[in-house]
N, C-alpha and C. Protein backbone atom coordinates (compact mmCIF):
# COMPACT_ATOMS: atom_id res chain seq x y z
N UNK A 1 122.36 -163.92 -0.60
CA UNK A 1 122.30 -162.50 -0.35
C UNK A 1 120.86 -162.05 -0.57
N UNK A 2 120.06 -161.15 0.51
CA UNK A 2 119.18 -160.19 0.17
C UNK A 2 119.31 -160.01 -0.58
N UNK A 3 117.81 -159.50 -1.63
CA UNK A 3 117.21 -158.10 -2.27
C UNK A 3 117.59 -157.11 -1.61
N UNK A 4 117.86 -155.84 -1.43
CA UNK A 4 117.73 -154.60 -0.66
C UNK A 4 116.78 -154.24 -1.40
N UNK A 5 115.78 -153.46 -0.96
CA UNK A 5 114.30 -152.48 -1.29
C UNK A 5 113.15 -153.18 -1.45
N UNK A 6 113.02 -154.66 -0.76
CA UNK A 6 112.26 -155.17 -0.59
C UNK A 6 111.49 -155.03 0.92
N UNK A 7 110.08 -155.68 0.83
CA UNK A 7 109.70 -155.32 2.20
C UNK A 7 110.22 -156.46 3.20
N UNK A 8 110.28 -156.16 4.25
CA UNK A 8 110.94 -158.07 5.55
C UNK A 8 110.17 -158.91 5.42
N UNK A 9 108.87 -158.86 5.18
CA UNK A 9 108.27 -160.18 4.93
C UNK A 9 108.92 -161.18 3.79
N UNK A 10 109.38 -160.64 2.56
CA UNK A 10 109.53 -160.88 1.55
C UNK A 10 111.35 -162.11 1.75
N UNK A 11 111.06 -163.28 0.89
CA UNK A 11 112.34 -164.36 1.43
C UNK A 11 113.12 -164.56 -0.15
N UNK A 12 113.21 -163.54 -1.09
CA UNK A 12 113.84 -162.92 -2.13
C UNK A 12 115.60 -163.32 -2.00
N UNK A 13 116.42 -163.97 -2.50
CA UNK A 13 117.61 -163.88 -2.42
C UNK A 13 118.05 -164.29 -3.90
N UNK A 14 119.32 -163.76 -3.71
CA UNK A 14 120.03 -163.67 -5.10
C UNK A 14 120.75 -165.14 -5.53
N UNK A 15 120.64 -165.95 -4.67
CA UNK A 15 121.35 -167.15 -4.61
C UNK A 15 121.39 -168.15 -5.46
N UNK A 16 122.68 -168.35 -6.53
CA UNK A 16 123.68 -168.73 -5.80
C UNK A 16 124.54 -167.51 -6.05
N UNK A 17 124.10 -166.72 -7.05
CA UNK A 17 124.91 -165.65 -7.17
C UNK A 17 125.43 -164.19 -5.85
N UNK A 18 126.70 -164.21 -5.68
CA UNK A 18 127.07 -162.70 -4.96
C UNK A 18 126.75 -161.78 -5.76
N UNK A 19 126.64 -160.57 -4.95
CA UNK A 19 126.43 -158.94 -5.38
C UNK A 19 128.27 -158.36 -5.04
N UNK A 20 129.28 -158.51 -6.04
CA UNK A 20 130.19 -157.80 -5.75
C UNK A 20 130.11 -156.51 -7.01
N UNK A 21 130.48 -155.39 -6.60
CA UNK A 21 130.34 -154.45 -6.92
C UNK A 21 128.83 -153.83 -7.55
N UNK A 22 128.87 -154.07 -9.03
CA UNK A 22 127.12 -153.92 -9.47
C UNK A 22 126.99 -155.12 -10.02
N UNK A 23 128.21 -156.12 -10.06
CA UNK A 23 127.48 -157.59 -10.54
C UNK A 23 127.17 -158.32 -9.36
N UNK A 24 126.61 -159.41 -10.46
CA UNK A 24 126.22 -160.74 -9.71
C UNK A 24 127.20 -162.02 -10.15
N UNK A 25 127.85 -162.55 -9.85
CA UNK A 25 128.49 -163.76 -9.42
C UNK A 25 128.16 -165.21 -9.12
N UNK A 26 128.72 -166.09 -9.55
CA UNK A 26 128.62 -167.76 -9.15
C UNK A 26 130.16 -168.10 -9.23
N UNK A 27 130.76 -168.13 -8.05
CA UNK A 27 132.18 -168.48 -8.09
C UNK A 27 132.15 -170.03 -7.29
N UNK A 28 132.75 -170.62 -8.46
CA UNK A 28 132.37 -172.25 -7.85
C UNK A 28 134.27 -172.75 -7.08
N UNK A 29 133.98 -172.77 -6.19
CA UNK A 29 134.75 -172.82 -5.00
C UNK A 29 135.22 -174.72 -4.85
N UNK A 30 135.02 -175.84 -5.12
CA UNK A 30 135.08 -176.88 -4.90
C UNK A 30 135.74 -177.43 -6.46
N UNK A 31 134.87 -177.96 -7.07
CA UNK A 31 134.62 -178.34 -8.30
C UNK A 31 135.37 -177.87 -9.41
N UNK A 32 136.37 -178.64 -10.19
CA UNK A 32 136.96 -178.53 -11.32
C UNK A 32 136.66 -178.69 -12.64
N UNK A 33 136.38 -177.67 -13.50
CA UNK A 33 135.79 -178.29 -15.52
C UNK A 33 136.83 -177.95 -16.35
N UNK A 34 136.70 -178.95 -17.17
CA UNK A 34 137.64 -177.95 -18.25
C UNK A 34 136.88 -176.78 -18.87
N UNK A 35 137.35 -176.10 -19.91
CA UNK A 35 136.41 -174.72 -19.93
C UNK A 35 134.96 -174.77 -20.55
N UNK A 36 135.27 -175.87 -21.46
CA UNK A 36 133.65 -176.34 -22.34
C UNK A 36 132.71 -176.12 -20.99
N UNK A 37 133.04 -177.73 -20.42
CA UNK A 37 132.08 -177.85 -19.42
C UNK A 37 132.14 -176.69 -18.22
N UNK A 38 132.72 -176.22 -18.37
CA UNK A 38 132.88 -174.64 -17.27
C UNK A 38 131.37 -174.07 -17.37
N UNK A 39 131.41 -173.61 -19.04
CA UNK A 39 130.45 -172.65 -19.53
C UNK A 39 129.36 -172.98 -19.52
N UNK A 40 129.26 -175.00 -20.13
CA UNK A 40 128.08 -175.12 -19.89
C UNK A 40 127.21 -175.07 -18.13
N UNK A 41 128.18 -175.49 -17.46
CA UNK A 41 127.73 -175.22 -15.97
C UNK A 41 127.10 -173.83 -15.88
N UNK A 42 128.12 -172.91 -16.16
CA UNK A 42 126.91 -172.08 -15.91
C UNK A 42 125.85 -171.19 -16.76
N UNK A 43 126.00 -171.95 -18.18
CA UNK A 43 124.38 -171.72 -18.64
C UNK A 43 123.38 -172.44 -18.11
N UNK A 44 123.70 -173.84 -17.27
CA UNK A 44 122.63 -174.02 -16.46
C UNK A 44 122.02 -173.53 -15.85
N UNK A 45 122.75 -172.03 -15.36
CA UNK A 45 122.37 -171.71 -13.79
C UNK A 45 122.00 -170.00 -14.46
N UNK A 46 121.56 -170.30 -15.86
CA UNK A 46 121.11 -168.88 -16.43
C UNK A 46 122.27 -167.89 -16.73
N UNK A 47 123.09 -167.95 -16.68
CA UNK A 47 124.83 -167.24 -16.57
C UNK A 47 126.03 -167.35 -17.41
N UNK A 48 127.37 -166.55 -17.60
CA UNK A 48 127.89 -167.03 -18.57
C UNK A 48 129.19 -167.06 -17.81
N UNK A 49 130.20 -168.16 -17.96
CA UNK A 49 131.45 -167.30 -17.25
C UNK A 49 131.84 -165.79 -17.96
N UNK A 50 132.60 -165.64 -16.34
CA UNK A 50 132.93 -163.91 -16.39
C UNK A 50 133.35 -163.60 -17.50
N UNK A 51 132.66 -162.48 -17.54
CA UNK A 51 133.62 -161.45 -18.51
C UNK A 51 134.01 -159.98 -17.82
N UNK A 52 134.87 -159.59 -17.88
CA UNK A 52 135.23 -158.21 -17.32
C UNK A 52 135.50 -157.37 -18.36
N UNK A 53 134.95 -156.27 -17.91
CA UNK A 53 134.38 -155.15 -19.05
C UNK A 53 135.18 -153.86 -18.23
N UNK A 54 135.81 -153.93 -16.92
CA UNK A 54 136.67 -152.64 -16.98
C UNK A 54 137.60 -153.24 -15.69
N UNK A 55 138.87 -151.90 -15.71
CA UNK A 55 139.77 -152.39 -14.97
C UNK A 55 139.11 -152.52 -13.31
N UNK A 56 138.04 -151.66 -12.83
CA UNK A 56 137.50 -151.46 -11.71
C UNK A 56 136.48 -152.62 -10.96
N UNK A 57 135.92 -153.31 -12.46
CA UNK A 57 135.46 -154.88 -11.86
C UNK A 57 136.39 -155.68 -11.75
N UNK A 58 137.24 -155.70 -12.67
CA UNK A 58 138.87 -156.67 -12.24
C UNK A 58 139.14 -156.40 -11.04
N UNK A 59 139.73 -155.28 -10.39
CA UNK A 59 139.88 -155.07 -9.07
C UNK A 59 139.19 -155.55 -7.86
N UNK A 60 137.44 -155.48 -8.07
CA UNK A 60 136.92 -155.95 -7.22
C UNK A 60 136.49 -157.19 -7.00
N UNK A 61 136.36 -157.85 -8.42
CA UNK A 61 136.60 -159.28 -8.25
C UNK A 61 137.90 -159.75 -7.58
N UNK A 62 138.74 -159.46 -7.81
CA UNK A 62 140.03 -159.74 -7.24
C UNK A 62 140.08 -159.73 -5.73
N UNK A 63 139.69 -158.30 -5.24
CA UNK A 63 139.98 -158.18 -3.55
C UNK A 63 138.48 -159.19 -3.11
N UNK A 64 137.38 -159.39 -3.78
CA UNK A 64 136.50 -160.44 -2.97
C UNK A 64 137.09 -161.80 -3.01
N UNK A 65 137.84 -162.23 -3.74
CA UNK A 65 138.12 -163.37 -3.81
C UNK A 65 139.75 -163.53 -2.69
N UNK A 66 140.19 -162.25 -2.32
CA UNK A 66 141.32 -162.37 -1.63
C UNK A 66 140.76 -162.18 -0.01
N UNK A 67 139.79 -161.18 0.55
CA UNK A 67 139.27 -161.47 1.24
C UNK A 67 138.45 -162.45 1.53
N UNK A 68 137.73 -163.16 1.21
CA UNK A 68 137.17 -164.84 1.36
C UNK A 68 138.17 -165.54 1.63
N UNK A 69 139.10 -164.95 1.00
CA UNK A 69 140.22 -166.01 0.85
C UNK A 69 140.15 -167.24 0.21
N UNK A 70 139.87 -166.88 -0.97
CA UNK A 70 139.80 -168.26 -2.35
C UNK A 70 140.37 -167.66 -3.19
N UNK A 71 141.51 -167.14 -2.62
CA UNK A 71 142.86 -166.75 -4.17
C UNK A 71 143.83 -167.46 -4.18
N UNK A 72 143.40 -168.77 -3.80
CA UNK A 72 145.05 -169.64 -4.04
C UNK A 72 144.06 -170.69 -5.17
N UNK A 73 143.59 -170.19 -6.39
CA UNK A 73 142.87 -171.22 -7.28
C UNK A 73 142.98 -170.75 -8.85
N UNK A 74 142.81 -170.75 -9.76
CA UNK A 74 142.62 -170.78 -11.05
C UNK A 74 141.52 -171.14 -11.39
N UNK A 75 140.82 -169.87 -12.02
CA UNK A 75 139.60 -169.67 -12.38
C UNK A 75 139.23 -169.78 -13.88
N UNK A 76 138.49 -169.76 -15.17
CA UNK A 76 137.73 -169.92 -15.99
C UNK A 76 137.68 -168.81 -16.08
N UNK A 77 137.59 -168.03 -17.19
CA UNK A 77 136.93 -166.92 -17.89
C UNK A 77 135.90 -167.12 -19.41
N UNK A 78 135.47 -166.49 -19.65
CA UNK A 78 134.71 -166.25 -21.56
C UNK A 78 135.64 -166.02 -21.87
N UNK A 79 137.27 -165.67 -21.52
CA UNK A 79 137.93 -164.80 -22.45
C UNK A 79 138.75 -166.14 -23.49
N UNK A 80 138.98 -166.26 -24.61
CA UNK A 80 139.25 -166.90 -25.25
C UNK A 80 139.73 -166.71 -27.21
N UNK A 81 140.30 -167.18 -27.62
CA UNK A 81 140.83 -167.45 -29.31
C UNK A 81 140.49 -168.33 -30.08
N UNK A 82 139.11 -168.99 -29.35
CA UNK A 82 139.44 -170.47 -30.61
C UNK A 82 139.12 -170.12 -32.03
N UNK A 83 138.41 -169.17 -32.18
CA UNK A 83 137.43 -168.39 -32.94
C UNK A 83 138.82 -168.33 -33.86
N UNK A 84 140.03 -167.43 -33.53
CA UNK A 84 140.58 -166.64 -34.69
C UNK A 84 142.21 -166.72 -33.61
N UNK A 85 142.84 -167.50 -33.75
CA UNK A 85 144.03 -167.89 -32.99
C UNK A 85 144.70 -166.62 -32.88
N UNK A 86 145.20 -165.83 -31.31
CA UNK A 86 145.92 -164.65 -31.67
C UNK A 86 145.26 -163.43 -30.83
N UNK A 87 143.60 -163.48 -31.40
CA UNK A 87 142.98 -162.69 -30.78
C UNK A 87 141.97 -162.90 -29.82
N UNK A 88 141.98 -162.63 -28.51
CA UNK A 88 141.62 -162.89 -27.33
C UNK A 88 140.29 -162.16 -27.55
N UNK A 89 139.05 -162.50 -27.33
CA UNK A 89 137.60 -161.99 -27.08
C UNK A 89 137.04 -162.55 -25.99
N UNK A 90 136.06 -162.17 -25.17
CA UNK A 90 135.15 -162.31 -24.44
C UNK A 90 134.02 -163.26 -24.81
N UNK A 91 133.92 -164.77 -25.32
CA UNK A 91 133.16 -165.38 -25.56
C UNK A 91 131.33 -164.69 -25.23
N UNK A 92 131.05 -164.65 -24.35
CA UNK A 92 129.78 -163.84 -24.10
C UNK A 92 129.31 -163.02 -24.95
N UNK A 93 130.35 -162.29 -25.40
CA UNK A 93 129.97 -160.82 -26.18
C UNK A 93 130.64 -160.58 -27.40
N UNK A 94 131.36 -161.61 -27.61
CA UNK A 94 132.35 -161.47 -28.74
C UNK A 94 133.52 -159.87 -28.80
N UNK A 95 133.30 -159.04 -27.48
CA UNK A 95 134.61 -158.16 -27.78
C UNK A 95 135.59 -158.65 -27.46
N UNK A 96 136.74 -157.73 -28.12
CA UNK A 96 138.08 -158.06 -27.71
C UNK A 96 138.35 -157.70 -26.13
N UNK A 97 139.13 -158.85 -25.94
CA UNK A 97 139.69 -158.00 -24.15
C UNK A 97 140.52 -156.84 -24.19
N UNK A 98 140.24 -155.88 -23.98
CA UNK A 98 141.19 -154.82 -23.99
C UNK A 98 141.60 -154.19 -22.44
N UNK A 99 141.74 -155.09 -21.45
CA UNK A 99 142.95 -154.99 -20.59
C UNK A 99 143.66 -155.81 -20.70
N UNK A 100 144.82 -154.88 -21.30
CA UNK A 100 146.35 -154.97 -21.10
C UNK A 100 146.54 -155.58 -19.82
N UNK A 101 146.64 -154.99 -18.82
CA UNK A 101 147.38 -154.48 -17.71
C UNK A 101 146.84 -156.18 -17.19
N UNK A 102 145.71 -156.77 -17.00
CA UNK A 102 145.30 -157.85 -16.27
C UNK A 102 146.91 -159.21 -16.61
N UNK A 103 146.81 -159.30 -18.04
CA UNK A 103 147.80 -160.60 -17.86
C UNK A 103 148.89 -160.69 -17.39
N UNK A 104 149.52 -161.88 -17.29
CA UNK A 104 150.77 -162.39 -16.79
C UNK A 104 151.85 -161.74 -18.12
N UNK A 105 152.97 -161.15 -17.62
CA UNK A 105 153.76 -160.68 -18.79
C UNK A 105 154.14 -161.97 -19.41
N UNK A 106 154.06 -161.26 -20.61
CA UNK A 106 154.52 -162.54 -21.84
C UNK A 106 153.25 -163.33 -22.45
N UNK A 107 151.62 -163.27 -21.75
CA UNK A 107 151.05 -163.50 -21.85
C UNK A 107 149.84 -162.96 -22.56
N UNK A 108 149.20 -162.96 -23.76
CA UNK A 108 149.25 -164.23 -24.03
C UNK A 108 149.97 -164.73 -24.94
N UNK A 109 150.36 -166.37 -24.66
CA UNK A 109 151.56 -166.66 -25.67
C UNK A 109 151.26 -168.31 -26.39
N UNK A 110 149.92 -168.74 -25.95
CA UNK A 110 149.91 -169.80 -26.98
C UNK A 110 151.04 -171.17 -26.72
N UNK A 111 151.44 -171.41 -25.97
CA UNK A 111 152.40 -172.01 -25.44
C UNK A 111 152.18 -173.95 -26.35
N UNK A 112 153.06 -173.99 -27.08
CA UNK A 112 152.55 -175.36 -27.68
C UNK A 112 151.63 -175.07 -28.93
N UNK A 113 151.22 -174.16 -29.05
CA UNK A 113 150.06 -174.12 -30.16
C UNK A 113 148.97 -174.86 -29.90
N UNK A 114 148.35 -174.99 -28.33
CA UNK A 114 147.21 -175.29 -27.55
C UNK A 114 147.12 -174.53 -26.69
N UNK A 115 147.21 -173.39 -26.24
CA UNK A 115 146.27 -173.00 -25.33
C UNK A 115 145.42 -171.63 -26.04
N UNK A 116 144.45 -171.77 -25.84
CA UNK A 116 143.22 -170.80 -26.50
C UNK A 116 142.24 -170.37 -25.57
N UNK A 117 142.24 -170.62 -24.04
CA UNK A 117 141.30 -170.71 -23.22
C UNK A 117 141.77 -169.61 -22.16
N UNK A 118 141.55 -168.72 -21.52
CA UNK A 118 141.54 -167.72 -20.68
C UNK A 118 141.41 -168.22 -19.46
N UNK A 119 142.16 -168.13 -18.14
CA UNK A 119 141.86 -168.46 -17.19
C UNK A 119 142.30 -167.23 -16.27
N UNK A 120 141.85 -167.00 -15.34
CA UNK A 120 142.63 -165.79 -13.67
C UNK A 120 143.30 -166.41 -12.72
N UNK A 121 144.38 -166.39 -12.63
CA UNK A 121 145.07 -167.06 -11.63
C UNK A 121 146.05 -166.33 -10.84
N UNK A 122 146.16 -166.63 -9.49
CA UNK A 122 147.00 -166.02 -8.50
C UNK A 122 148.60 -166.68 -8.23
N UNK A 123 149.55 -166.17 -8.13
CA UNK A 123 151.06 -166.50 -8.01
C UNK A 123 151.25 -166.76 -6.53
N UNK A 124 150.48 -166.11 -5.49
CA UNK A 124 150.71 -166.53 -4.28
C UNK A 124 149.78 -165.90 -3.76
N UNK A 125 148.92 -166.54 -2.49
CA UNK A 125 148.10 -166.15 -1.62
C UNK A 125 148.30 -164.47 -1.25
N UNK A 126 147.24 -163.77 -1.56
CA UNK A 126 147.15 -162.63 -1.32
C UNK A 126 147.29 -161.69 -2.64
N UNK A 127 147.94 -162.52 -3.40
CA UNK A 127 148.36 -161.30 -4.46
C UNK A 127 147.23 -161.21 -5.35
N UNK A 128 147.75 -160.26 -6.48
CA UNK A 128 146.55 -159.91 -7.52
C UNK A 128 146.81 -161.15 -8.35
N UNK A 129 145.60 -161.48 -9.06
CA UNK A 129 145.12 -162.79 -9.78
C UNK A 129 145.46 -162.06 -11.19
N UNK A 130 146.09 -162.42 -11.99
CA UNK A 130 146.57 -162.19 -13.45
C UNK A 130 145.59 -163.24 -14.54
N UNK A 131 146.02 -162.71 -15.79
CA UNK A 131 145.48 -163.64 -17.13
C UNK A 131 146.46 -164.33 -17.46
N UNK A 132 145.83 -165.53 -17.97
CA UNK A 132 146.91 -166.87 -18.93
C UNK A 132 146.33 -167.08 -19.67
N UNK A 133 146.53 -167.77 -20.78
CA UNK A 133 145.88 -168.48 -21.94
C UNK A 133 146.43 -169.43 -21.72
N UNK A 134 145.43 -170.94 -21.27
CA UNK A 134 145.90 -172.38 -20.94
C UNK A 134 145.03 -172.99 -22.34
N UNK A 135 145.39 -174.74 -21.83
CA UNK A 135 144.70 -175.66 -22.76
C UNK A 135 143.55 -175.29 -22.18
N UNK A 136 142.27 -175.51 -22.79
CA UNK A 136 140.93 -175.83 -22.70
C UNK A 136 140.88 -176.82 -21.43
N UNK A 137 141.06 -178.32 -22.30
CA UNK A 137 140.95 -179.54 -21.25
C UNK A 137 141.30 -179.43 -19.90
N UNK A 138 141.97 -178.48 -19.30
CA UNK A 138 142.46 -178.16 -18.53
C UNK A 138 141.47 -178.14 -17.21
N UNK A 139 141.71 -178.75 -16.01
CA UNK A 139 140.15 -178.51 -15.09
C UNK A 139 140.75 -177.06 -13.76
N UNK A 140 139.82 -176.29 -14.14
CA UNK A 140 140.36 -175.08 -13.42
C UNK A 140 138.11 -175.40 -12.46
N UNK A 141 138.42 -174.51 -11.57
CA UNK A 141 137.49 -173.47 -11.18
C UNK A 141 136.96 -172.58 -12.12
N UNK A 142 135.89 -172.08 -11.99
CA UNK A 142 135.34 -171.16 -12.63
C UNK A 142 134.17 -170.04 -12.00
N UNK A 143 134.14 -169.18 -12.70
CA UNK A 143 133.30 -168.04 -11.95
C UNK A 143 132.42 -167.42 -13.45
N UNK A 144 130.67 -167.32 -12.62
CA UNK A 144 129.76 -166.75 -13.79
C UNK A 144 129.54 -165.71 -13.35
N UNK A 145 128.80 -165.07 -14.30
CA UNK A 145 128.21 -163.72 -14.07
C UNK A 145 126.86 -163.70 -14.85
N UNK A 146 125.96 -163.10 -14.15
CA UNK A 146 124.57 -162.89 -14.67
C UNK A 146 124.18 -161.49 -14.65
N UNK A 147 123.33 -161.27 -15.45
CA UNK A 147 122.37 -160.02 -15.49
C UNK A 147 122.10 -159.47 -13.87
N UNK A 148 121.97 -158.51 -13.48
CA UNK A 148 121.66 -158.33 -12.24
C UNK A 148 120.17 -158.21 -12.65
N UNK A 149 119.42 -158.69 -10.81
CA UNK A 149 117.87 -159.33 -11.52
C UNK A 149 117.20 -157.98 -11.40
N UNK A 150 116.03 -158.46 -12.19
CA UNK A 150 114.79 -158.07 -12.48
C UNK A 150 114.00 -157.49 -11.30
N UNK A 151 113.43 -156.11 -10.90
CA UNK A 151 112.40 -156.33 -9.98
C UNK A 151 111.24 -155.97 -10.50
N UNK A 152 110.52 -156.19 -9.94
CA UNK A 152 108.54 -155.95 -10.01
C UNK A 152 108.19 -155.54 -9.16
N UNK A 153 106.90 -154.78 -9.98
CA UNK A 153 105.92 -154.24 -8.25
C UNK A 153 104.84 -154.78 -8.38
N UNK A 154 104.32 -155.26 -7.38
CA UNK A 154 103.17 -155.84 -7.58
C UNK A 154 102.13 -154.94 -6.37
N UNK A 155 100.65 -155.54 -6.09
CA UNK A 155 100.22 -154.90 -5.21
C UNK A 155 99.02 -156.19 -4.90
N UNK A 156 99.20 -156.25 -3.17
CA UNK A 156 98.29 -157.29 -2.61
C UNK A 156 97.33 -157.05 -1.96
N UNK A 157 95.43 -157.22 -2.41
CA UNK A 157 94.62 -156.96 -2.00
C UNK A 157 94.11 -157.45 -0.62
């Protein structure tokens, strides 16, 4: 994706990250990690997996991934318990998740007394993508999010 407010000469792109809504994005489309290696993937790439901070980026992550049409997958989140079994936080930022409304009812439930790991997953093509708490080891997809970038002005003599 373009910069917008750059001049046309300029070959500036945001890549690998999308611009959906006011974030930026790395939704890895192929490739399966469990969640460790999820995260470290994308601190490689400067990024953390997602975190969603209101119901209105949930939404729009959701309809980009249903229009592309890559909602038949299970995704990776920061959201996670290993910290304090029970209570779900945003690894990135250490808050609590406080949408309700995102998970699967009944969820989260710890199933076995192993799962601690946050994932988004869809019930059938098209629909809205809900929360689970799976095992870790588990190899899902995953999606980062970065800072939206930096610009500069410069001036050329």
């Amino acid at each position: 994706m373009k910069i917008t407010g750059l001049p046309g000469f300029t070959d500036i792109t945001t890549a690998p990250f999308i611009k959906i809504g006011e974030g930026y994005y790395y939704i890895e489309s192929n490739g399966k990690k469990n969640w460790f290696d999820a995260y470290a993937a994308c601190r490689l790439i400067g990024s953390e997996l997602i975190t969603i901070d209101t119901i209105e980026e949930w939404n729009l992550v959701n309809k980009y991934l249903r229009d592309i049409k890559i909602d038949d997958a299970t995704y990776w989140t920061s959201g996670t318990d290993l910290t304090n079994t029970g209570k779900h936080v945003w690894f990135s930022n250490g808050l609590n998740i406080n949408l309700d409304e995102i998970w699967f009812p009944g969820e989260p439930n710890n199933d076995k007394g192993v799962e601690h790991c946050d994932e988004m997953c869809f019930t059938s093509k098209g629909s809205q993508a809900l929360f689970n708490d799976k095992n870790c080891s588990t190899k899902n997809r995953y999606i980062c999010d970065t800072p939206s970038p930096k610009t500069a002005s410069f001036l050329v003599w």
